[in-house]
N, C-alpha and C. Protein backbone atom coordinates (compact mmCIF):
# COMPACT_ATOMS: atom_id res chain seq x y z
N UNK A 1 0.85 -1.19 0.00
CA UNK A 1 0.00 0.00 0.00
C UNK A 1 0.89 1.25 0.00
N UNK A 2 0.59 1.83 -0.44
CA UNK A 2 1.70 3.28 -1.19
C UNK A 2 0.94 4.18 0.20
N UNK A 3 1.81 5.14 0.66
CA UNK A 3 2.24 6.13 1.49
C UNK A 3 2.46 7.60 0.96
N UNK A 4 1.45 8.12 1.30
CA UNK A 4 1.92 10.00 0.59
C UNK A 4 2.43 10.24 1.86
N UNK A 5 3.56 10.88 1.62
CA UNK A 5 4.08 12.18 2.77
C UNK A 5 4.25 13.10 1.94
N UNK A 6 3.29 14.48 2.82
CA UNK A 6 3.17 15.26 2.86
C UNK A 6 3.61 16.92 3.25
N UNK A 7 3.59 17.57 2.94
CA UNK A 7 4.23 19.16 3.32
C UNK A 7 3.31 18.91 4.62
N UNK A 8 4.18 19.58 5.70
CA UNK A 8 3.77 19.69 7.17
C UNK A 8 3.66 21.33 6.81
N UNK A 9 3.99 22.09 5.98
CA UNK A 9 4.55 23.77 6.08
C UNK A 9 4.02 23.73 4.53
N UNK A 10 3.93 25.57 5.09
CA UNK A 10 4.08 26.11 3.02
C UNK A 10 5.26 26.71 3.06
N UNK A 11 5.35 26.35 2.13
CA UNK A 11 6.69 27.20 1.62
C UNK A 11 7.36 26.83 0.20
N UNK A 12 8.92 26.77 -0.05
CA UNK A 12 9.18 26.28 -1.18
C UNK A 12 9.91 24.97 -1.28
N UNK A 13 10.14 24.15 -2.01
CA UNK A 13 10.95 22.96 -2.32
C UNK A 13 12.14 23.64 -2.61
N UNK A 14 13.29 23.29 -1.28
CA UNK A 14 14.32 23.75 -1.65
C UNK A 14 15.83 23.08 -1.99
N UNK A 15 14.90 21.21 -1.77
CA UNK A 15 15.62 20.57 -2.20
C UNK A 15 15.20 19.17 -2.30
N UNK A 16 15.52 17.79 -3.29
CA UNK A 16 14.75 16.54 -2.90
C UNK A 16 15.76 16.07 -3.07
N UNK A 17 15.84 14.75 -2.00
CA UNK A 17 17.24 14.07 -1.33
C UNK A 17 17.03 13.36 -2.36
N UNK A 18 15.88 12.51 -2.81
CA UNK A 18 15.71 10.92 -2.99
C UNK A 18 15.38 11.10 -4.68
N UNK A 19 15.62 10.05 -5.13
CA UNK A 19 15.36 9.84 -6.60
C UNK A 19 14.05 8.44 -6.61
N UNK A 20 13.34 8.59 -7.67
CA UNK A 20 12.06 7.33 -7.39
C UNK A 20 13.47 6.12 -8.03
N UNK A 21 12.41 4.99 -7.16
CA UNK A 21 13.00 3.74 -6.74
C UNK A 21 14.27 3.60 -6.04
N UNK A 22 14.22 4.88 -5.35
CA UNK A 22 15.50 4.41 -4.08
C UNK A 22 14.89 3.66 -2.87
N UNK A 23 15.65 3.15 -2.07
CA UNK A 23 15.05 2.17 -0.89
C UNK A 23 15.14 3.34 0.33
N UNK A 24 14.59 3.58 0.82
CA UNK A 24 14.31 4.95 2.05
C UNK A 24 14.09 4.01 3.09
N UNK A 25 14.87 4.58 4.46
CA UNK A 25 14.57 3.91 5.84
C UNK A 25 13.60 5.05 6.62
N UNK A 26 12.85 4.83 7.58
CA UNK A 26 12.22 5.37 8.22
C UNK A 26 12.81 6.87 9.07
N UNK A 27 12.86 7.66 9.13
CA UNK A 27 13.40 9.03 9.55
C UNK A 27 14.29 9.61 8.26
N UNK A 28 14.59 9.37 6.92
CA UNK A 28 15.71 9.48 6.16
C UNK A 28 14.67 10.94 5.74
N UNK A 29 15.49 12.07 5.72
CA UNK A 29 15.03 12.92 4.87
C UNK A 29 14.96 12.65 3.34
N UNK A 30 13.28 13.20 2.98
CA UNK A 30 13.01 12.87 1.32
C UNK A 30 13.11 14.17 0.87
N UNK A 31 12.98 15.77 1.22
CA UNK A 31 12.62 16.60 0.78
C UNK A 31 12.60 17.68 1.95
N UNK A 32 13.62 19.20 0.84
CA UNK A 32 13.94 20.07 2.44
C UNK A 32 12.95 21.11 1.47
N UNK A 33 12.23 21.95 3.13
CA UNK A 33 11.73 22.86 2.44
C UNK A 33 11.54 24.40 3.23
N UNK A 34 11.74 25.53 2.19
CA UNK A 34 12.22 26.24 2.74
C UNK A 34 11.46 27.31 3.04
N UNK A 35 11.22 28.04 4.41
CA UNK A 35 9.73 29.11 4.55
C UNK A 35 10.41 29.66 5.36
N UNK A 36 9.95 30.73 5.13
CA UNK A 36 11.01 32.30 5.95
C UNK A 36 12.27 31.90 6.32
N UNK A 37 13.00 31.64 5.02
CA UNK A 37 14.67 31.78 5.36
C UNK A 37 14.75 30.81 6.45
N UNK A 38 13.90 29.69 6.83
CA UNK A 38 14.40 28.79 7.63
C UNK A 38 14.53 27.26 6.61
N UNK A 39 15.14 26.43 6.62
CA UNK A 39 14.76 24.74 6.06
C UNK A 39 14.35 23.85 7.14
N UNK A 40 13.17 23.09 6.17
CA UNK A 40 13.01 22.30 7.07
C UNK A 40 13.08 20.68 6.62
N UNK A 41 13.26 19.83 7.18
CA UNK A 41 13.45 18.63 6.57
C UNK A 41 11.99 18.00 6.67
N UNK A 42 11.87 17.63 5.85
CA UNK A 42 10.19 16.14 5.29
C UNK A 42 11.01 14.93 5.30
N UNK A 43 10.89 14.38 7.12
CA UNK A 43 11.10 12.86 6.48
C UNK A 43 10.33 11.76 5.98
N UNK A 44 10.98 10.72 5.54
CA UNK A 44 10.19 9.47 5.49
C UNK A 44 9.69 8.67 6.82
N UNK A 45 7.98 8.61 6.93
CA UNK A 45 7.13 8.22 7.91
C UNK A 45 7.91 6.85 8.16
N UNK A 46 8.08 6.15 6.91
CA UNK A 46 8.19 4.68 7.40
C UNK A 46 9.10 4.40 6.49
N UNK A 47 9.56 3.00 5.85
CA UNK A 47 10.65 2.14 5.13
C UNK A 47 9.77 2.27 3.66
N UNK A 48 11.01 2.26 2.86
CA UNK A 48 9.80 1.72 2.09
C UNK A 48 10.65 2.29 0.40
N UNK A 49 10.15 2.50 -0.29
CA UNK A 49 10.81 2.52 -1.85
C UNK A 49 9.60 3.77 -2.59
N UNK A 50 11.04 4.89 -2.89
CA UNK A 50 10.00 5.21 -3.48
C UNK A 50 8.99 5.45 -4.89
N UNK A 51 8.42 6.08 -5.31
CA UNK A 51 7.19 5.30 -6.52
C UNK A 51 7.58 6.47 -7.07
N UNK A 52 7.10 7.96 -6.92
CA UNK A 52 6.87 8.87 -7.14
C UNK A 52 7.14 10.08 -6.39
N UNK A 53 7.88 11.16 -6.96
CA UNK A 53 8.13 12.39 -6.53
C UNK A 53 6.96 13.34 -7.83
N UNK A 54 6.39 14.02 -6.59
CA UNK A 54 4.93 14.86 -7.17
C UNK A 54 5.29 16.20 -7.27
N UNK A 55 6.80 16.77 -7.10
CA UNK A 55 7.14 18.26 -6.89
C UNK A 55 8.34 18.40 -7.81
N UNK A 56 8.75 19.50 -7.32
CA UNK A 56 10.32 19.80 -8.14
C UNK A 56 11.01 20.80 -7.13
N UNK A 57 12.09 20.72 -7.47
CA UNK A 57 13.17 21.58 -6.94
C UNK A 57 12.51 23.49 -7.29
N UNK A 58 12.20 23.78 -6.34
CA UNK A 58 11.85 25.87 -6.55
C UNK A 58 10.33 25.80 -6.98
N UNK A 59 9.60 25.01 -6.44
CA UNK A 59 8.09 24.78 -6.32
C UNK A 59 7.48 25.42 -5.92
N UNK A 60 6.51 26.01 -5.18
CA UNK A 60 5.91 26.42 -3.90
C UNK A 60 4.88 25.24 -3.74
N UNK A 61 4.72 25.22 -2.38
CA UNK A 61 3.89 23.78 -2.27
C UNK A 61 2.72 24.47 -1.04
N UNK A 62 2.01 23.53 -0.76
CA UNK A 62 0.50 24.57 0.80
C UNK A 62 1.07 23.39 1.75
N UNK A 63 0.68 23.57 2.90
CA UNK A 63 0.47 22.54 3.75
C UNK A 63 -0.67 21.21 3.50
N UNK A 64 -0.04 19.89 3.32
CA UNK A 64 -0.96 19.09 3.29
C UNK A 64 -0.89 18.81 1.66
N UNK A 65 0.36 19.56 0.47
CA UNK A 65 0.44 18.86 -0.96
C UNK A 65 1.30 17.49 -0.55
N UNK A 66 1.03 16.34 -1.32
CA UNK A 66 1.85 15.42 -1.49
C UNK A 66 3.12 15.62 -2.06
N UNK A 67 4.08 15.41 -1.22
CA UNK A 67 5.68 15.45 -2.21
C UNK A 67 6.06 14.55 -2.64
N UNK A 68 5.99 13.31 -1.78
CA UNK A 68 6.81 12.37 -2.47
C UNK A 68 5.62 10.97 -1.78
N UNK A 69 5.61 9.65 -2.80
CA UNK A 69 4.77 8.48 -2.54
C UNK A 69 5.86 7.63 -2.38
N UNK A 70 5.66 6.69 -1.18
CA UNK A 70 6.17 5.70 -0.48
C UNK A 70 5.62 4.44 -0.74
N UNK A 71 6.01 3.27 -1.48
CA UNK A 71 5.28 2.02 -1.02
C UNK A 71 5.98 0.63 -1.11
């Protein structure tokens, strides 16, 4: 069963660690993102491989867009 993680923040995509079909461990940052001159890291909820990256590098994203699918 595939896994969205999600923007916790708005702001911008200011960077994505992971490429689809890499193997991701649980805490591994997938995606930093950046809102008032601060970064923040989006990790991975759980283990898992991923399928799909739904963003890009200099995006703007809301709280609650899917960045990247886990399954």
């Amino acid at each position: 069963m595939a896994t969205n993680v999600s923007a916790h923040i708005t702001g911008t995509v200011w960077k994505i660690e992971v490429k689809v079909g890499e193997e991701v461990t649980e805490g591994q940052v997938l995606v930093i993102l950046e809102s008032m001159k601060m970064e923040m890291p989006v990790e991975a909820p759980e283990g898992g491989k991923v399928l799909e990256i739904k963003t890009a590098e200099g995006q703007p994203v809301n709280e609650g867009d899917v960045l990247v699918v886990l399954g």
